[in-house]
N, C-alpha and C. Protein backbone atom coordinates (compact mmCIF):
# COMPACT_ATOMS: atom_id res chain seq x y z
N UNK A 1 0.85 -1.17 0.00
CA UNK A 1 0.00 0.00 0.00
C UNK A 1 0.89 1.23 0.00
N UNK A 2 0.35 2.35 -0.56
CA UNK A 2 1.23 3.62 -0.82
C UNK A 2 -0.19 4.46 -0.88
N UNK A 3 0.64 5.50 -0.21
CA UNK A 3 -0.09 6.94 -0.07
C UNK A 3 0.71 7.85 -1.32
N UNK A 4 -0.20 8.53 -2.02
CA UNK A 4 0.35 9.22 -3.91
C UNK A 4 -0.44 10.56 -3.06
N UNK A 5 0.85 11.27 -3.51
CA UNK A 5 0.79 12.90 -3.33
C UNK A 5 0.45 13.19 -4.80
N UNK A 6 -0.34 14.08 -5.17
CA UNK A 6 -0.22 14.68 -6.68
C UNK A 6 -0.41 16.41 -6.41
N UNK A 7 0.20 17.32 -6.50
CA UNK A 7 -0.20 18.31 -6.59
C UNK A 7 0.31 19.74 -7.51
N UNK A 8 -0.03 20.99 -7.33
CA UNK A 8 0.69 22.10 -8.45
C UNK A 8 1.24 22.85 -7.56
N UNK A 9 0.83 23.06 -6.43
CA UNK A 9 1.95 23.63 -5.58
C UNK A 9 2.60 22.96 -4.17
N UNK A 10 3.70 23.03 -4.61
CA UNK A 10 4.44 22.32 -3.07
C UNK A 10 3.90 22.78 -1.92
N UNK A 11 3.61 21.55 -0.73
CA UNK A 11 3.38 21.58 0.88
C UNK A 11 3.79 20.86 1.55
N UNK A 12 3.40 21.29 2.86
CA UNK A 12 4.09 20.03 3.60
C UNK A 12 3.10 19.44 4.72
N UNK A 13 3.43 18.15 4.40
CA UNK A 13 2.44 16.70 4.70
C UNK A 13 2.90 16.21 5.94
N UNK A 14 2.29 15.99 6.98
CA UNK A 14 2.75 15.36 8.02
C UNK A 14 2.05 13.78 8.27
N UNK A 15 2.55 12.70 8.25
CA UNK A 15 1.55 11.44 8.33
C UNK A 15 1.67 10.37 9.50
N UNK A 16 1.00 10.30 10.11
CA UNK A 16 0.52 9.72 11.36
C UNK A 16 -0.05 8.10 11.18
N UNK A 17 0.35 7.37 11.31
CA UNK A 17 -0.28 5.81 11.32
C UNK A 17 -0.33 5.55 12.70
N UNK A 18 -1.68 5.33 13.18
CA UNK A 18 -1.40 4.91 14.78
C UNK A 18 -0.94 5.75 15.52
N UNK A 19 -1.07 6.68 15.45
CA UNK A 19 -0.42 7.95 16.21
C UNK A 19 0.73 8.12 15.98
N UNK A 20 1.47 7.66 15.46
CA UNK A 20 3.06 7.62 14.97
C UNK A 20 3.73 8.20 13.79
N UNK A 21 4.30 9.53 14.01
CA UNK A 21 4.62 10.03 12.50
C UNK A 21 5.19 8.85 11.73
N UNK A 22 5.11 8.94 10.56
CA UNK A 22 5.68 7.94 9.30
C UNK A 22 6.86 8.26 8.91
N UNK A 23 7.33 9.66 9.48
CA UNK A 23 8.95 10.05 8.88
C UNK A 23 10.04 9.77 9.78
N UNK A 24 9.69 10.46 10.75
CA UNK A 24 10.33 10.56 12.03
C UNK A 24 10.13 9.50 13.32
N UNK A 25 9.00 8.24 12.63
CA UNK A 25 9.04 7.26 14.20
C UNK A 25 8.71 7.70 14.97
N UNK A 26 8.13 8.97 15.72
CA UNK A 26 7.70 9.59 16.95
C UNK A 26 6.46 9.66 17.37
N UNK A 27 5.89 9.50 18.83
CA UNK A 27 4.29 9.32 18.50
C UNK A 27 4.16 11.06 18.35
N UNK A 28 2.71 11.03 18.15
CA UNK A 28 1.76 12.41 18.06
C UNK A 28 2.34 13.26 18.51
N UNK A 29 2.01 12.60 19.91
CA UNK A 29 2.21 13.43 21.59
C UNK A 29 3.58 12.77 22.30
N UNK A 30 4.19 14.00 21.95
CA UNK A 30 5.09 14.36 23.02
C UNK A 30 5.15 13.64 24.29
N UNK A 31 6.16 12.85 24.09
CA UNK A 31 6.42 12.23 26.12
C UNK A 31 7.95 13.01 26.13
N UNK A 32 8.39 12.37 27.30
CA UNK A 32 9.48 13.27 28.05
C UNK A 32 10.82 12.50 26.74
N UNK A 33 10.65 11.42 26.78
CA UNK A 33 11.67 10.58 25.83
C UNK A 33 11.79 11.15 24.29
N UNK A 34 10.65 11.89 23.61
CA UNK A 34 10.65 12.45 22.73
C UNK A 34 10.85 13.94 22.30
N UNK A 35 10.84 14.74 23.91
CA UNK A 35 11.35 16.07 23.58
C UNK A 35 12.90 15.90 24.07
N UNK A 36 13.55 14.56 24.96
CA UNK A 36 14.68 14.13 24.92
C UNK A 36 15.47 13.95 23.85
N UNK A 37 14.85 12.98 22.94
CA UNK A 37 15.69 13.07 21.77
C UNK A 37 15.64 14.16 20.58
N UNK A 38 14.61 14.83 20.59
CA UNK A 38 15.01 16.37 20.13
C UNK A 38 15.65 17.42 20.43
N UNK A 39 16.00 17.35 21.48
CA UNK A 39 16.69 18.22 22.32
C UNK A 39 18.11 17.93 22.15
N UNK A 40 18.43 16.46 21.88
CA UNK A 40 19.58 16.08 22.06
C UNK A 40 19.91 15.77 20.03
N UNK A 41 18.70 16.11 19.24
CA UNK A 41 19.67 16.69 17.36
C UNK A 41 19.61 18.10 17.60
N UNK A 42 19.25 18.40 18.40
CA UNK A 42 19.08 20.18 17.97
C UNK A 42 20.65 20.11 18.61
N UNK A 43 20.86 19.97 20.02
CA UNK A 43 22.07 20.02 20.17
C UNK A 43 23.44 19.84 19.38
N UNK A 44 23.26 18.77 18.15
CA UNK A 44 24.17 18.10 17.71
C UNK A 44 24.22 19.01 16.38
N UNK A 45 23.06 20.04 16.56
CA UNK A 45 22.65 20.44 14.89
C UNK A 45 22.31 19.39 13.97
N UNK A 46 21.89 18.44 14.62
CA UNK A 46 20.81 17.61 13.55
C UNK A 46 19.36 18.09 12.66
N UNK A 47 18.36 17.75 12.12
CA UNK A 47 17.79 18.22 11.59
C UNK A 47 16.52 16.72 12.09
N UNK A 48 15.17 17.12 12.79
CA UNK A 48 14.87 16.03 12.48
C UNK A 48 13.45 16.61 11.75
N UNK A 49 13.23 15.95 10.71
CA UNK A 49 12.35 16.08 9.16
C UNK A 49 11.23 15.01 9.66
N UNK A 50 9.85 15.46 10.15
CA UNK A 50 8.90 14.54 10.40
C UNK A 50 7.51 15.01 9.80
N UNK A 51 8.03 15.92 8.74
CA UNK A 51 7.32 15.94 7.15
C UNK A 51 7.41 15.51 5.74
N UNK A 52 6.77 15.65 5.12
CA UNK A 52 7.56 15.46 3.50
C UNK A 52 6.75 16.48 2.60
N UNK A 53 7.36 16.96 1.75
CA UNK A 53 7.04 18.34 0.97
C UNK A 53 6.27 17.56 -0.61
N UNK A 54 5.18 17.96 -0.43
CA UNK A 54 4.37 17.09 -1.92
C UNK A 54 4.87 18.01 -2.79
N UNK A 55 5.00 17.76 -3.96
CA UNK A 55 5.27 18.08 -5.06
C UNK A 55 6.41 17.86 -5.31
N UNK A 56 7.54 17.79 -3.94
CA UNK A 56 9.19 17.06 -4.88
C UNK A 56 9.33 15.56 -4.07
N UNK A 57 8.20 15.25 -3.27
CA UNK A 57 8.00 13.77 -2.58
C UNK A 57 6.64 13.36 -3.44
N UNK A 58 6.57 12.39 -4.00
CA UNK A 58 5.33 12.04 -5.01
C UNK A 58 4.65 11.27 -4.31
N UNK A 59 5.18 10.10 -3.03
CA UNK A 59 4.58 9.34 -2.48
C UNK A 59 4.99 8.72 -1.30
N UNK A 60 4.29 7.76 -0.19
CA UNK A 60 5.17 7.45 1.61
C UNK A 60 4.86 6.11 0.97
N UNK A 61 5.11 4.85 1.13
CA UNK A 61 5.14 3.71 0.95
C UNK A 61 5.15 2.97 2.34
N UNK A 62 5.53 3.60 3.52
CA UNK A 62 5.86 3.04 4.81
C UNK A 62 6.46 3.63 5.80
N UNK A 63 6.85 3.38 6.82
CA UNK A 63 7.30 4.32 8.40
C UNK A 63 8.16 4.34 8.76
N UNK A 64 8.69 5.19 9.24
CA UNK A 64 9.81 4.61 10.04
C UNK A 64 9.57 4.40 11.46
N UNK A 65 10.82 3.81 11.86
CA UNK A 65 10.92 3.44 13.29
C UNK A 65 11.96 4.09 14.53
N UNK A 66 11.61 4.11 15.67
CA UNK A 66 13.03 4.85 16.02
C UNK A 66 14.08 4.50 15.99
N UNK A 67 14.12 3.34 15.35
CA UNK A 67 16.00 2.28 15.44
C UNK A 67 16.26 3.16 13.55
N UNK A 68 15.34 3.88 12.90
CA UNK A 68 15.58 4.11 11.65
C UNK A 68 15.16 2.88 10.82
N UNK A 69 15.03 1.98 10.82
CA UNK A 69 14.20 0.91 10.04
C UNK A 69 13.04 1.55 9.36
N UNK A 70 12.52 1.01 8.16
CA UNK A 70 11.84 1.49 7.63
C UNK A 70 10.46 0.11 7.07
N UNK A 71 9.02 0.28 7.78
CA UNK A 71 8.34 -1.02 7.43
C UNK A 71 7.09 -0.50 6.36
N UNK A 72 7.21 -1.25 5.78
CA UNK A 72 5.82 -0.90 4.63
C UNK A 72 4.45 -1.09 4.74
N UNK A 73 3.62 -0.14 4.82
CA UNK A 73 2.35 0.06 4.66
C UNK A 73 1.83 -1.19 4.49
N UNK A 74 0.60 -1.97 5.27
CA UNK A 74 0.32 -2.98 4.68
C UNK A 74 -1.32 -2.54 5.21
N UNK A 75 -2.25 -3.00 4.48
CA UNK A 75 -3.72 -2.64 5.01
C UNK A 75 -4.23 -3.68 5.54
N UNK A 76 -4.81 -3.80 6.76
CA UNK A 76 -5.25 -4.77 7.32
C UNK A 76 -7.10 -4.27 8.16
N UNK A 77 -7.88 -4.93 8.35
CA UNK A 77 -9.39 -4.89 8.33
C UNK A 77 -9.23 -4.13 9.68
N UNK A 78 -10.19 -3.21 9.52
CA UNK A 78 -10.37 -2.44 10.69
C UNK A 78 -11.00 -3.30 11.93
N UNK A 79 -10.66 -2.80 12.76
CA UNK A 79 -10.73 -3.73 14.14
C UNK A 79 -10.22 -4.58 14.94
N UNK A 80 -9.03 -5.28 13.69
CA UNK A 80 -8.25 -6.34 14.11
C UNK A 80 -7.04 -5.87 15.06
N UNK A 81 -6.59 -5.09 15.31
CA UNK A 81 -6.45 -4.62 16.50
C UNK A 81 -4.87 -4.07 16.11
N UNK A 82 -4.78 -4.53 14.68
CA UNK A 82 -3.42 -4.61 14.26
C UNK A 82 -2.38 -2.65 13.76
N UNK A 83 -1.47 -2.29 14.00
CA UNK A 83 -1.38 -0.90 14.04
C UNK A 83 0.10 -0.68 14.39
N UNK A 84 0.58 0.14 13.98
CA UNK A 84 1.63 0.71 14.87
C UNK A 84 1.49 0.78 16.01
């Protein structure tokens, strides 16, 4: 399964599966562990990107994780309890 951006002017998309951004591995909401590890790229001058800009990103195919792994979209029947 894949999510298709099509558009004429560039934006920026933020995507949530299960409460979990799809770029960045992070949930929604903020816990203490997650303004931890932002705190600690800003420090480093890291950059962390938990958008993607439609029009030069065409499409998300899948999520990431916080180890950086990356798992693919798969659709499964609502209810089954199954989710990020």
């Amino acid at each position: 399964m894949w999510i298709d951006f099509t558009c004429e002017e560039p934006f920026a998309v933020k995507v949530y599966v299960g409460g979990i951004n799809a770029l960045a591995g992070e949930p929604r909401d903020a816990d203490f562990g997650t303004l931890l590890r932002r705190s600690t790229a800003v420090d480093r001058g890291e950059c962390i990107q938990d958008y993607l800009v439609a029009h030069k990103q065409y499409w998300i195919d899948g999520f990431a994780q916080r180890d950086g792994t990356v798992m693919q979209f798969v659709a499964t029947p609502t209810g089954t309890g199954y989710s990020v």
